[in-house]
Protein backbone atom coordinates (compact mmCIF):
# COMPACT_ATOMS: atom_id res chain seq x y z
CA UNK A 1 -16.57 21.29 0.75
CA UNK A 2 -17.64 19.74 -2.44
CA UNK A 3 -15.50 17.32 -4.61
CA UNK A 4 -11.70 18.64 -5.84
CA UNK A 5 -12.05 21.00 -9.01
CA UNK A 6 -8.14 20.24 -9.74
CA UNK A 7 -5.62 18.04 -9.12
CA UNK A 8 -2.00 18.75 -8.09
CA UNK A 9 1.49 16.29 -7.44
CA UNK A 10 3.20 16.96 -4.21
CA UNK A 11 6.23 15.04 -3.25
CA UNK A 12 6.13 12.26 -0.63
CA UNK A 13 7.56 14.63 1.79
CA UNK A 14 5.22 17.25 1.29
CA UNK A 15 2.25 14.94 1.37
CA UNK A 16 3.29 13.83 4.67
CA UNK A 17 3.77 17.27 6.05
CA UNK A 18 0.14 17.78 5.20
CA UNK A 19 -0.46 14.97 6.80
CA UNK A 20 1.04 15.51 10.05
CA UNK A 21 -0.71 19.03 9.86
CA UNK A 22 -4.40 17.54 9.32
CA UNK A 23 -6.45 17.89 12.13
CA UNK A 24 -9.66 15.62 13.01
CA UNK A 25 -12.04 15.95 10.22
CA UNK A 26 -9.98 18.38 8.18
CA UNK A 27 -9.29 17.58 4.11
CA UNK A 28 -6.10 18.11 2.26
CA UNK A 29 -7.70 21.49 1.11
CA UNK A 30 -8.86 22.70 4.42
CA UNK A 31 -5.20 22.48 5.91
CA UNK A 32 -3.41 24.32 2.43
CA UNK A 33 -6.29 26.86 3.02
CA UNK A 34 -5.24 27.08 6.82
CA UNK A 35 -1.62 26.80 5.87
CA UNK A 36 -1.87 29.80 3.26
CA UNK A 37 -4.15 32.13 5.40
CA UNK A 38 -2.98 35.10 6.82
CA UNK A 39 -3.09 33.80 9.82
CA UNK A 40 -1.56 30.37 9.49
CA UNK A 41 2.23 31.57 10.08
CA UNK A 42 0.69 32.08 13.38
CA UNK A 43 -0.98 28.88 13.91
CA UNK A 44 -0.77 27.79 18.05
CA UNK A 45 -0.83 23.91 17.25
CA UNK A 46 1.78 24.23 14.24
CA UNK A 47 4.83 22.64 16.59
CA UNK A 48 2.70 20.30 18.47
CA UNK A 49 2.36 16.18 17.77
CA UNK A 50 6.31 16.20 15.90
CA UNK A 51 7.51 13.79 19.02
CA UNK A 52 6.07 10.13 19.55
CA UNK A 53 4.35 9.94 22.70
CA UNK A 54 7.46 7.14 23.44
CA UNK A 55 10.26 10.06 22.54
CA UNK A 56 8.56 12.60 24.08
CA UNK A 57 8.19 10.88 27.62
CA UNK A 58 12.41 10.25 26.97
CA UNK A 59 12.96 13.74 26.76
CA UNK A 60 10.98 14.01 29.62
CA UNK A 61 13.35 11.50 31.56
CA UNK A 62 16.41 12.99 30.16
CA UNK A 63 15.70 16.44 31.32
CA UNK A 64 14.50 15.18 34.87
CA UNK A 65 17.98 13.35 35.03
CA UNK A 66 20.07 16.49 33.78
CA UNK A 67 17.92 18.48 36.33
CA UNK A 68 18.64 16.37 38.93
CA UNK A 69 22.58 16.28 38.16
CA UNK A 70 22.50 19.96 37.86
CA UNK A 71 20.93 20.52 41.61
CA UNK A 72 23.21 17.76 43.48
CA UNK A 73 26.05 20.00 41.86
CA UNK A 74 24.72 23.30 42.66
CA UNK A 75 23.93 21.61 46.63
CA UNK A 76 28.06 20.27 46.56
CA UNK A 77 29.13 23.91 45.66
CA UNK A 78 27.44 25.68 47.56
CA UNK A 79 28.86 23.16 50.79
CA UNK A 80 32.16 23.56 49.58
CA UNK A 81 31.67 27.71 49.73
């Protein structure tokens, strides 16, 4: 893609949506074409990389905790039966 014909202001916020939708070696342009396409409601990646890699892996050790809870409870019912 050659140089912008146009400018446009986007807020902060919507600059760093852009942002967080850019993938490697993709311009401003090539994500609000992607974004605006047809297809781009339907985009697989659109919900991926919202989570630090630090707040995903304490989800991760929340769930495995709740998971665990959930089966020693399930394992004292089902004794108590």
């Amino acid at each position: 893609m050659g140089a912008a014909d146009e400018q446009i202001r986007v807020s902060e916020t919507v600059k760093q949506e852009i942002e967080r939708r850019r993938r490697e070696g993709e311009s401003y342009n090539d994500v609000l074409e992607r974004m605006f396409s047809p297809a781009g409601d339907r985009d697989f990646l659109a919900g991926f990389g919202r989570w630090s890699d630090e707040r995903a892996d304490r989800a991760r050790e929340v769930r495995e905790k709740y998971k665990k809870k959930s089966k020693e409870r399930m394992r004292r019912r089902s004794e108590n039966a």
